[in-house]
N, C-alpha and C. Protein backbone atom coordinates (compact mmCIF):
# COMPACT_ATOMS: atom_id res chain seq x y z
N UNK A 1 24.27 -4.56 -67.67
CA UNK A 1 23.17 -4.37 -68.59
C UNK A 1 22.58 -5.71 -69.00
N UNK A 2 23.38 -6.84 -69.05
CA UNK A 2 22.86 -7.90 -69.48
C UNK A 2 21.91 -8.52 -68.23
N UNK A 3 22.10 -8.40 -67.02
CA UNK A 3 21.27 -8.83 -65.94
C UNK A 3 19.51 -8.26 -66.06
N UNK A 4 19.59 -7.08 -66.93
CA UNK A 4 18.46 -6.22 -66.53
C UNK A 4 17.75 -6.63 -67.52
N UNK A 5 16.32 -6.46 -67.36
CA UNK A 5 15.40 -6.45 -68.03
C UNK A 5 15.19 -5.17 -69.17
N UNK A 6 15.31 -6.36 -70.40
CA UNK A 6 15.05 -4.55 -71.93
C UNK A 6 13.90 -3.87 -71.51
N UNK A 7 14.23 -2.54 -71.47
CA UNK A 7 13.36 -1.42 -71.51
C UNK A 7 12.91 -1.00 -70.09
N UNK A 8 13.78 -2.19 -68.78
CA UNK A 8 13.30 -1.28 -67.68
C UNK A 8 14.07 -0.18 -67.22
N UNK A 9 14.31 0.65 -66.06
CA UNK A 9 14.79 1.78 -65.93
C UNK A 9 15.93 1.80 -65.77
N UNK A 10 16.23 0.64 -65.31
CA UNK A 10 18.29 0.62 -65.08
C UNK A 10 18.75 0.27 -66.39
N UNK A 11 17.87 -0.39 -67.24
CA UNK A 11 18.78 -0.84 -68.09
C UNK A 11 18.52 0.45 -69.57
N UNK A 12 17.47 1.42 -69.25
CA UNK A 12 17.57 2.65 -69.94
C UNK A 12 18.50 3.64 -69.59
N UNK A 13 18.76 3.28 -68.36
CA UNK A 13 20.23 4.43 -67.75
C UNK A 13 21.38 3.66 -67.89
N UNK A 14 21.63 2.53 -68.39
CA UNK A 14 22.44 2.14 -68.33
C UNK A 14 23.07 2.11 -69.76
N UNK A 15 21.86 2.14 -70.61
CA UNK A 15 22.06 2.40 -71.78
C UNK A 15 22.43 3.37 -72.79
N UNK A 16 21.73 4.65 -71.95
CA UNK A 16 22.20 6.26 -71.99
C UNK A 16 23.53 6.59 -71.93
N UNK A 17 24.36 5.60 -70.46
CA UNK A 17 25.61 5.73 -69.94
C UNK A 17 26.61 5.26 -71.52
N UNK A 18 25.73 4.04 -71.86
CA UNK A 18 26.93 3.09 -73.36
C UNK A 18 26.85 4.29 -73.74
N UNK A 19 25.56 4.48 -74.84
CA UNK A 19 25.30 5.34 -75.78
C UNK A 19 26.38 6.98 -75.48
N UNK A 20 26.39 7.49 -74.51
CA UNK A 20 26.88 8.43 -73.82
C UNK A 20 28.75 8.19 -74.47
N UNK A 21 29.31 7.18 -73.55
CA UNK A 21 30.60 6.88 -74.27
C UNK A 21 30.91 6.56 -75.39
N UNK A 22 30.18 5.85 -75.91
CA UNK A 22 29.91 5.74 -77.46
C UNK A 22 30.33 6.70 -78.14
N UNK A 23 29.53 7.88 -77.92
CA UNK A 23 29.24 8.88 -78.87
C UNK A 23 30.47 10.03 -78.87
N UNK A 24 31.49 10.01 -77.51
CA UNK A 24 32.57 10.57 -76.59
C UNK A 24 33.69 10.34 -77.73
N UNK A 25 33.78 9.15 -77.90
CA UNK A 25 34.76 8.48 -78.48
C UNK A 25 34.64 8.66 -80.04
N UNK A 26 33.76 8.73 -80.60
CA UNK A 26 33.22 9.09 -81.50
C UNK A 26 33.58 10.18 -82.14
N UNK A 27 33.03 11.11 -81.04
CA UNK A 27 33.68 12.64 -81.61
C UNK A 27 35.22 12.78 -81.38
N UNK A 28 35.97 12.23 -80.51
CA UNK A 28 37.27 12.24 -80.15
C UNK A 28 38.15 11.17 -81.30
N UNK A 29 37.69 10.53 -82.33
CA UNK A 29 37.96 10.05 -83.12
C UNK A 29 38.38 10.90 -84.13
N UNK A 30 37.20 11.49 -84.47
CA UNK A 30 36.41 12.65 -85.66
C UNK A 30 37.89 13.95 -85.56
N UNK A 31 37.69 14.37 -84.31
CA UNK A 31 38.81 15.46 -83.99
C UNK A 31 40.25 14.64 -84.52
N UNK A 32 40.36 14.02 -83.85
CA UNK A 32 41.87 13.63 -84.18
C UNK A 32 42.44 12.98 -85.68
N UNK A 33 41.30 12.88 -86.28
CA UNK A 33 41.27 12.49 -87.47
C UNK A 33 41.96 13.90 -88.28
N UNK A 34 40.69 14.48 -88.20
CA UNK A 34 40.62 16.35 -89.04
C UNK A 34 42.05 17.00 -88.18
N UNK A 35 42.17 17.03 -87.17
CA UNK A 35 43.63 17.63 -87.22
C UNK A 35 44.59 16.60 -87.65
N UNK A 36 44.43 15.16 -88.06
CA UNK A 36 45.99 14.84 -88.34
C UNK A 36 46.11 15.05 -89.82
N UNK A 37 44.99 15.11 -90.34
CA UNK A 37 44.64 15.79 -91.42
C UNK A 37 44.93 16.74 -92.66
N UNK A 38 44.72 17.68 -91.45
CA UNK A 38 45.00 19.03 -91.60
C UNK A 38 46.04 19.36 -91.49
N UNK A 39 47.11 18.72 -90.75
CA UNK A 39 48.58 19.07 -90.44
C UNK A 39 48.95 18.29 -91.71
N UNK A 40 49.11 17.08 -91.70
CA UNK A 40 49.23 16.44 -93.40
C UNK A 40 49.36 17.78 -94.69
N UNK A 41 48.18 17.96 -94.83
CA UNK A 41 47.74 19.39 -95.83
C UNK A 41 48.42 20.17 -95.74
N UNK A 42 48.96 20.77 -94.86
CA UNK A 42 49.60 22.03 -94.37
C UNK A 42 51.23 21.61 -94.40
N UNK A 43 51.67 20.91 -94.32
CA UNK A 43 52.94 20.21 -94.47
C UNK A 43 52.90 20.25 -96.13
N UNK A 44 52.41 19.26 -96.95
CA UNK A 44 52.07 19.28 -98.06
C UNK A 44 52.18 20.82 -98.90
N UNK A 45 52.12 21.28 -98.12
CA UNK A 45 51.53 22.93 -98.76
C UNK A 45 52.75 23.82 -98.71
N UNK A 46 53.93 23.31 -97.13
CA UNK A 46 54.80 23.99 -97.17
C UNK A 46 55.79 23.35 -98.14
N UNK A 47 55.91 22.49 -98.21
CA UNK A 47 56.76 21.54 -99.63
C UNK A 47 56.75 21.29 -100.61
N UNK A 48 55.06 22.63 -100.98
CA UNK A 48 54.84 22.42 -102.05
C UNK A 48 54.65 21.27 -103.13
N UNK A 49 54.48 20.45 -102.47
CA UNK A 49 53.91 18.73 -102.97
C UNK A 49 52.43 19.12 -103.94
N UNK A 50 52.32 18.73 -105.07
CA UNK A 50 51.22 18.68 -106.32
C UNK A 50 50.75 17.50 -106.09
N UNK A 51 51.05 16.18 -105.67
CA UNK A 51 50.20 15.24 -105.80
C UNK A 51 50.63 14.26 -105.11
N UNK A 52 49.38 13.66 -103.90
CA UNK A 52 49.45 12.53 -102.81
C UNK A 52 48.86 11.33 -104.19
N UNK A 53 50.07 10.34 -103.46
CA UNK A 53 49.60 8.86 -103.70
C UNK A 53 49.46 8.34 -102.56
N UNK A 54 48.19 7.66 -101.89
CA UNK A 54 47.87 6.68 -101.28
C UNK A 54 47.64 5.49 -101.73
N UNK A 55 48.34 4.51 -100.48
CA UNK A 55 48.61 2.98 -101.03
C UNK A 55 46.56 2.79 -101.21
N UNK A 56 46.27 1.78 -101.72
CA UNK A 56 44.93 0.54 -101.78
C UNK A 56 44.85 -0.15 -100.13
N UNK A 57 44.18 -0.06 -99.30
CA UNK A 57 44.40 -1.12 -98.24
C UNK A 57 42.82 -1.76 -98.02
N UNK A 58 42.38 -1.80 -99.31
CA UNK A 58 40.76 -2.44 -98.87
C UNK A 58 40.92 -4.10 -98.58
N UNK A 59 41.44 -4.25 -98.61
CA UNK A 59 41.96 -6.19 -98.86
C UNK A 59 42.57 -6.42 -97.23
N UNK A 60 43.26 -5.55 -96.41
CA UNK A 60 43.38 -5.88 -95.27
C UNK A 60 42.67 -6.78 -94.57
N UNK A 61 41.89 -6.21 -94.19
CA UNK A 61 40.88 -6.65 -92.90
C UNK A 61 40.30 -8.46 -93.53
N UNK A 62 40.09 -8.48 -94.98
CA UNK A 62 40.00 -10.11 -95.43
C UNK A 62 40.99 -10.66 -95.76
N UNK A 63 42.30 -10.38 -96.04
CA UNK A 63 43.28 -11.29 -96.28
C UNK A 63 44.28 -11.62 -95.16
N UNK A 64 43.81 -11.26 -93.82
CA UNK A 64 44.68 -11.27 -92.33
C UNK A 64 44.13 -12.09 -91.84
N UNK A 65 42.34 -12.31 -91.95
CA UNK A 65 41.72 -13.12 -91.26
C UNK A 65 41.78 -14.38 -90.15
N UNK A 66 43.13 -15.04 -91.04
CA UNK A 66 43.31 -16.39 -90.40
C UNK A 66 44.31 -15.83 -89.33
N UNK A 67 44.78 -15.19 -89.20
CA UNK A 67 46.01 -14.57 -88.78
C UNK A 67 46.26 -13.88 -87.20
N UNK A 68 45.00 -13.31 -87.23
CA UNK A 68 44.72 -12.51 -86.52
C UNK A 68 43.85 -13.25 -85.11
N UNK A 69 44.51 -12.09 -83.92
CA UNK A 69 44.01 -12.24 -82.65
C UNK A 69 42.87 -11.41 -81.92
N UNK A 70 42.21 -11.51 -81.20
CA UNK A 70 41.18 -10.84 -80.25
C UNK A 70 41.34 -9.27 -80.69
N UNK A 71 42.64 -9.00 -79.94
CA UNK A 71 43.28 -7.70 -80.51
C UNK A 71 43.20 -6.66 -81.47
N UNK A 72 44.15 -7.66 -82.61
CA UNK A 72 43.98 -7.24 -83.61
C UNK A 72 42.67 -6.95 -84.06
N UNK A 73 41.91 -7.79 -84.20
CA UNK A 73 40.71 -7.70 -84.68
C UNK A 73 40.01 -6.13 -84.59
N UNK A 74 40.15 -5.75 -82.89
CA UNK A 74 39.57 -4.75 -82.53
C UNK A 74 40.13 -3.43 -83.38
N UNK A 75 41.43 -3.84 -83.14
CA UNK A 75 42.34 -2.45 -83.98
C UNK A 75 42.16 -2.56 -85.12
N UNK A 76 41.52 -3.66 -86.39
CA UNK A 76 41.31 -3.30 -87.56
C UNK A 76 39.66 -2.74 -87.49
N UNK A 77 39.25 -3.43 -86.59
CA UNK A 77 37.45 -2.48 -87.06
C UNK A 77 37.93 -1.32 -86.26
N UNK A 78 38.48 -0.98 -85.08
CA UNK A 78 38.49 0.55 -85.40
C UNK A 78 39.02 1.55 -86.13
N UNK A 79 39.86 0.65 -87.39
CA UNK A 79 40.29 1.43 -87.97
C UNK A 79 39.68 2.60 -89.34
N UNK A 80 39.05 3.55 -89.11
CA UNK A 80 38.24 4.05 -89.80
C UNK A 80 39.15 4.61 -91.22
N UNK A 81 39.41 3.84 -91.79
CA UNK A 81 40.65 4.39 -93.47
C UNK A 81 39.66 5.15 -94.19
N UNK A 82 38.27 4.91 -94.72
CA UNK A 82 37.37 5.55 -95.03
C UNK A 82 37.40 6.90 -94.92
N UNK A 83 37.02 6.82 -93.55
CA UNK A 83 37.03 8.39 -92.82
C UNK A 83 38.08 9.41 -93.37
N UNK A 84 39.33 8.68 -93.49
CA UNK A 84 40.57 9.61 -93.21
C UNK A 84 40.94 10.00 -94.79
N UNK A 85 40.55 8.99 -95.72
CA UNK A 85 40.92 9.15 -96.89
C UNK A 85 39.72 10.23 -97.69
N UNK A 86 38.40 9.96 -96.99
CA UNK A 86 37.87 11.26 -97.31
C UNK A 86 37.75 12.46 -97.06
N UNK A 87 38.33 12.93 -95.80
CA UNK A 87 38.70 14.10 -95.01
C UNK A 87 40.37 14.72 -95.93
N UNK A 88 41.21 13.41 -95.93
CA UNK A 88 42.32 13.81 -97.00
C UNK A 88 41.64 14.59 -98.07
N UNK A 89 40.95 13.25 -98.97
CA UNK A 89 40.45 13.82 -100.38
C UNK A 89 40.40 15.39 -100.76
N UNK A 90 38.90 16.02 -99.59
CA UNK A 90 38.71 17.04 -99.48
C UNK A 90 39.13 18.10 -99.00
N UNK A 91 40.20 18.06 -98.11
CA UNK A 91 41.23 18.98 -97.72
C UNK A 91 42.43 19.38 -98.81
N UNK A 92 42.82 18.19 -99.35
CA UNK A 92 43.86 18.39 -100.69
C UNK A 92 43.39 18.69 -101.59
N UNK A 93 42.34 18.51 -102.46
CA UNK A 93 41.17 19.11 -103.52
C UNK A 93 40.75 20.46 -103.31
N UNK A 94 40.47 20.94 -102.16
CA UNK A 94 40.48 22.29 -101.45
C UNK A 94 41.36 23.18 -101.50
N UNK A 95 42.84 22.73 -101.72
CA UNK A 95 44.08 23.41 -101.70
C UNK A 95 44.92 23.07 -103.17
N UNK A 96 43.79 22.08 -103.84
CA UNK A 96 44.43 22.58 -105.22
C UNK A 96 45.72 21.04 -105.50
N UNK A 97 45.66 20.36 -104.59
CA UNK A 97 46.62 18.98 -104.16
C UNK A 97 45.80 17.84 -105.21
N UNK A 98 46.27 17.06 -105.97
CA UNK A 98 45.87 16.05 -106.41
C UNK A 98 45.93 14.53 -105.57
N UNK A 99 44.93 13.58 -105.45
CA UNK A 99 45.14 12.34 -104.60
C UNK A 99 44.59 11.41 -105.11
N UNK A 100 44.89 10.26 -105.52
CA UNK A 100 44.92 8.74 -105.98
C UNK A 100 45.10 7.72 -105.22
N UNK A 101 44.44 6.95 -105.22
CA UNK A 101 44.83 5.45 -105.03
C UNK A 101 45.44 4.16 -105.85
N UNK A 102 46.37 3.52 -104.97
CA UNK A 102 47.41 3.40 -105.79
C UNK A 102 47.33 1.94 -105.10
N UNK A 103 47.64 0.60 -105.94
CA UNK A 103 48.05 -0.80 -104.99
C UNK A 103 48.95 -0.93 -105.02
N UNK A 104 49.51 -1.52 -103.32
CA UNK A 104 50.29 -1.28 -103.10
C UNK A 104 50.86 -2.45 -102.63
N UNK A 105 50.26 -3.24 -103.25
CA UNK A 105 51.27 -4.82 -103.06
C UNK A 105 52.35 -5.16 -103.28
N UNK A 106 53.02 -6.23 -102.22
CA UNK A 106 54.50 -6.26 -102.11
C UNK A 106 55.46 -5.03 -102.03
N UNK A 107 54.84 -3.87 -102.06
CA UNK A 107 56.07 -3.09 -101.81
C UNK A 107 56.21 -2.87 -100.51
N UNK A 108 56.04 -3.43 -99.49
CA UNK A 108 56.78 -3.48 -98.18
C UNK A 108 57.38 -5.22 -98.27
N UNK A 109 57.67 -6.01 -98.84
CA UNK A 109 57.95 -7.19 -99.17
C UNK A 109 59.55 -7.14 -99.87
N UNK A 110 59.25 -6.14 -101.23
CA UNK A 110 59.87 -6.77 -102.08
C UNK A 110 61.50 -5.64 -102.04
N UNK A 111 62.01 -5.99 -102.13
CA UNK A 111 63.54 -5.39 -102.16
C UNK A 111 64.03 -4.92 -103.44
N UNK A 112 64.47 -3.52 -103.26
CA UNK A 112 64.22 -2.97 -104.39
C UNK A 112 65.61 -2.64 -105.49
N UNK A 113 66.94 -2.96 -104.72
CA UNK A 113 68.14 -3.56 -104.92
C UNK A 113 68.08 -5.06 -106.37
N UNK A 114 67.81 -6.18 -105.63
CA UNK A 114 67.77 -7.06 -106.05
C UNK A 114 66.61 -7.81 -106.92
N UNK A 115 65.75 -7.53 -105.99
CA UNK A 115 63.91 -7.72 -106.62
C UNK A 115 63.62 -9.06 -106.17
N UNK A 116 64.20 -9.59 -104.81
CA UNK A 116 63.81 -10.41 -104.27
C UNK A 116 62.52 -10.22 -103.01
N UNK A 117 61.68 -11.38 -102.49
CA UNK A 117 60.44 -11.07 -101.51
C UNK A 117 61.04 -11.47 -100.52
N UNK A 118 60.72 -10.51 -99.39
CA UNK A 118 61.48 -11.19 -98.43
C UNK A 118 60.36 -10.45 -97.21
N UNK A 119 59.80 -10.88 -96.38
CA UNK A 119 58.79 -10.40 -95.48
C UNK A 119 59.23 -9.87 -94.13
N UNK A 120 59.15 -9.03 -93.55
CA UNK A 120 59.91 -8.23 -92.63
C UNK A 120 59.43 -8.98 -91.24
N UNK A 121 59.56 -8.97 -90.60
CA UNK A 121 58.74 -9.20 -89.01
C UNK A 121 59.29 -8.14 -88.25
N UNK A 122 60.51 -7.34 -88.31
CA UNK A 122 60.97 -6.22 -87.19
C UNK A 122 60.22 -4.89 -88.19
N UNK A 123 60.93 -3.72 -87.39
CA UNK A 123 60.47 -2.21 -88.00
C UNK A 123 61.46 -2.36 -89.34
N UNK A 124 62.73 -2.42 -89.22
CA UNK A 124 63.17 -2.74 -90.37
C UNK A 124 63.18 -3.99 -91.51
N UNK A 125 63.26 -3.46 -92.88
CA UNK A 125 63.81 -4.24 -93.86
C UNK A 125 65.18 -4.89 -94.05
N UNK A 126 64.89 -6.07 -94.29
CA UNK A 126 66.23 -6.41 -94.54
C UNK A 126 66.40 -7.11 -95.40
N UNK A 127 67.41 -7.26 -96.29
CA UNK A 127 67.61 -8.22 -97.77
C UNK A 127 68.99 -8.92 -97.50
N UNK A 128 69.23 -10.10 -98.26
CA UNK A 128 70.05 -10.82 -98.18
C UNK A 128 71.49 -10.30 -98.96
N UNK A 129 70.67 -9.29 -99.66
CA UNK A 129 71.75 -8.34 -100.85
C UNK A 129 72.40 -7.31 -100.02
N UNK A 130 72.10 -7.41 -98.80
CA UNK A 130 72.58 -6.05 -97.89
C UNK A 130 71.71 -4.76 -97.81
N UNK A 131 70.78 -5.01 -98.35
CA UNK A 131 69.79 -3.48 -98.64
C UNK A 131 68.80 -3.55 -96.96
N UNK A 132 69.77 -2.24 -96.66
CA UNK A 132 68.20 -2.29 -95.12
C UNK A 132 68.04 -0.67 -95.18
N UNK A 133 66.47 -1.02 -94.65
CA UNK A 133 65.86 0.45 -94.46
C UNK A 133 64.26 0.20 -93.18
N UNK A 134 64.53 1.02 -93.10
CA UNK A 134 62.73 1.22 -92.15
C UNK A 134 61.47 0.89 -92.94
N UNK A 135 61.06 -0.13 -92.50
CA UNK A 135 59.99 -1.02 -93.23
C UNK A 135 59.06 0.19 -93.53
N UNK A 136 58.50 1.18 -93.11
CA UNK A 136 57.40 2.01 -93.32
C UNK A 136 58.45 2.83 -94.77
N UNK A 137 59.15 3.22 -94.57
CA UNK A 137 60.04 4.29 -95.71
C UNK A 137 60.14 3.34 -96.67
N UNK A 138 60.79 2.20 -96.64
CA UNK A 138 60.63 1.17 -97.57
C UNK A 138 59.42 0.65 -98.21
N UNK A 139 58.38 0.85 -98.21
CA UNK A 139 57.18 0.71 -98.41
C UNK A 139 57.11 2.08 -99.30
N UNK A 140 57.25 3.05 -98.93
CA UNK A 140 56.86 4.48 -99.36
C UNK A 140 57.58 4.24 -100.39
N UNK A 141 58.97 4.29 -100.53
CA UNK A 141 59.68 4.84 -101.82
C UNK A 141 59.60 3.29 -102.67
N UNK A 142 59.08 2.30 -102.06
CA UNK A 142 58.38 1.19 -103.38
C UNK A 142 57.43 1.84 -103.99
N UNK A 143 56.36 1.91 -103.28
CA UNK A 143 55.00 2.51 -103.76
C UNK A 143 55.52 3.70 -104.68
N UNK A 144 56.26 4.92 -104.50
CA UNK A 144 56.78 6.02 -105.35
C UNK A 144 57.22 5.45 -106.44
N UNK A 145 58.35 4.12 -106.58
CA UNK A 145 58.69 3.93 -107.57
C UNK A 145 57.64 3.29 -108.54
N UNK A 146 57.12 2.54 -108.16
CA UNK A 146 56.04 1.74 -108.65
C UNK A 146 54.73 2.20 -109.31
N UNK A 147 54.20 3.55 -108.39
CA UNK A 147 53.88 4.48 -109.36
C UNK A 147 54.21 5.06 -110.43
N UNK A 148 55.76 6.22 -109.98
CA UNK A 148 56.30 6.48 -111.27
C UNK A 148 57.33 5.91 -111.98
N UNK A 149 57.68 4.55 -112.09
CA UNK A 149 58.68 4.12 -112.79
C UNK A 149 58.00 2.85 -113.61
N UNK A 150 56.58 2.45 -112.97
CA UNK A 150 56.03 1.27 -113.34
C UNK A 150 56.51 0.00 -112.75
N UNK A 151 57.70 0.35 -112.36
CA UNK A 151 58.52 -1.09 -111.33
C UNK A 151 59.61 -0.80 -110.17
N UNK A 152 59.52 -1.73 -109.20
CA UNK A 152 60.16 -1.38 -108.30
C UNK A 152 61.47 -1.69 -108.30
N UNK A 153 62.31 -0.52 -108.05
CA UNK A 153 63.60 -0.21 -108.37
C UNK A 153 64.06 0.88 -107.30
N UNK A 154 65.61 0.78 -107.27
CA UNK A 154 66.10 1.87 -106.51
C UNK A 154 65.85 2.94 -106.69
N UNK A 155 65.57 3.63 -105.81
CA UNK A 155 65.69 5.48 -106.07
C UNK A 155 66.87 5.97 -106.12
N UNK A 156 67.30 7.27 -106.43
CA UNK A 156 68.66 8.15 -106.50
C UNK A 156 68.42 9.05 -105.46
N UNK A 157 67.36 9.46 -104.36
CA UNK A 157 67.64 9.87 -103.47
C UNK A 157 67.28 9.44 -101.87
N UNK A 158 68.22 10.01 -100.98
CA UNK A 158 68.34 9.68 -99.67
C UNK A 158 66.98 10.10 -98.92
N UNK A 159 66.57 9.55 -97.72
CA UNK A 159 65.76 9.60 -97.04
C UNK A 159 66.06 10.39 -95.75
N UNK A 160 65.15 11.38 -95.07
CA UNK A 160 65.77 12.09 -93.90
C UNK A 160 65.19 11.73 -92.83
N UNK A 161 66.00 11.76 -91.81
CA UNK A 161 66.18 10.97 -90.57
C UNK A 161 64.09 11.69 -90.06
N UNK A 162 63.27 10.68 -89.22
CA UNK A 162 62.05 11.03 -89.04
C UNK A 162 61.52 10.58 -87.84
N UNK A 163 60.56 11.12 -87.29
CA UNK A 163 60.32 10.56 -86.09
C UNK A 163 58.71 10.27 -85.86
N UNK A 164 58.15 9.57 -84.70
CA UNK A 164 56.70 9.11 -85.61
C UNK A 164 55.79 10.24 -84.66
N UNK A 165 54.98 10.55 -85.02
CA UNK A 165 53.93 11.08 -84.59
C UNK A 165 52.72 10.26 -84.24
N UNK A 166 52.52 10.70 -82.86
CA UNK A 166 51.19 9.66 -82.36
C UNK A 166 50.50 10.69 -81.62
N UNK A 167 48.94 10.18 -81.47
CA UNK A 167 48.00 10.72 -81.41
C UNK A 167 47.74 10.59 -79.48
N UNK A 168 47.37 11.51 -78.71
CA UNK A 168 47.82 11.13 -77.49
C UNK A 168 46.55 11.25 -76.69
């Protein structure tokens, strides 16, 4: 497309062709969004859960900046959080589910044993106090405490064994 001249005929069919995949991907986004969605909701519904907290992640995409590769880059602009948090919104509001946003700093950092920072680089957490857990669950039951306790602290209950779901 860049060889061709704007607006002559190859480079209008060639443009049809972008626009064409573009728009593919687009909707195949959209879908996989609303069903992961919807299964969310419906899970929610069998567990009878009253109210989602979602972490804050608007600060991502500017506080990685220096950090970040070619890659990455791509995987944070396609990451549509927008999208998903308003498709949440209205699916849980629909069913009667309450949802908030919540910041969620340092609680994948901070260790909830001791109350030391300690920054992960594997899937798991690990503390110098002996406290390990799965950096994503560890994150969750910070954020839970931190919501409802006001500070991050141990919980009194166990976590069940989980497996990840990906979009295929």
């Amino acid at each position: 497309m860049s060889r061709c001249k704007k607006g002559s005929k190859q480079w209008k069919k060639y443009n049809r062709a972008k626009q064409y995949v573009l728009s593919k991907s687009e909707a195949q986004l959209k879908d996989a969004l609303h069903k992961t969605t919807r299964q969310f909701v419906r899970w929610c519904l069998e567990n009878q859960v009253k109210e989602v907290v979602i972490g804050d992640v608007e600060g991502v995409q500017r506080n990685t900046k220096k950090k970040r590769n070619k890659k990455t880059n791509q995987k944070l602009s396609n990451w549509s959080f927008g999208k998903l948090f308003d498709y949440l919104k209205y699916k849980l509001n629909a069913e009667g589910i309450e949802m908030e946003k919540k910041d969620e700093s340092y609680t994948s950092q901070t260790c909830p044993v001791c109350g030391k920072k300690n920054k992960s680089s594997s899937r798991n957490y690990t503390c110098q106090c002996g406290y390990k857990q799965h950096r994503d669950i560890h994150g969750a039951m910070n954020l839970f405490a931190k919501v409802y306790y006001g500070e991050i602290r141990p919980l009194e209950f166990t976590v069940k064994p989980f497996t990840y779901r990906r979009i295929a």
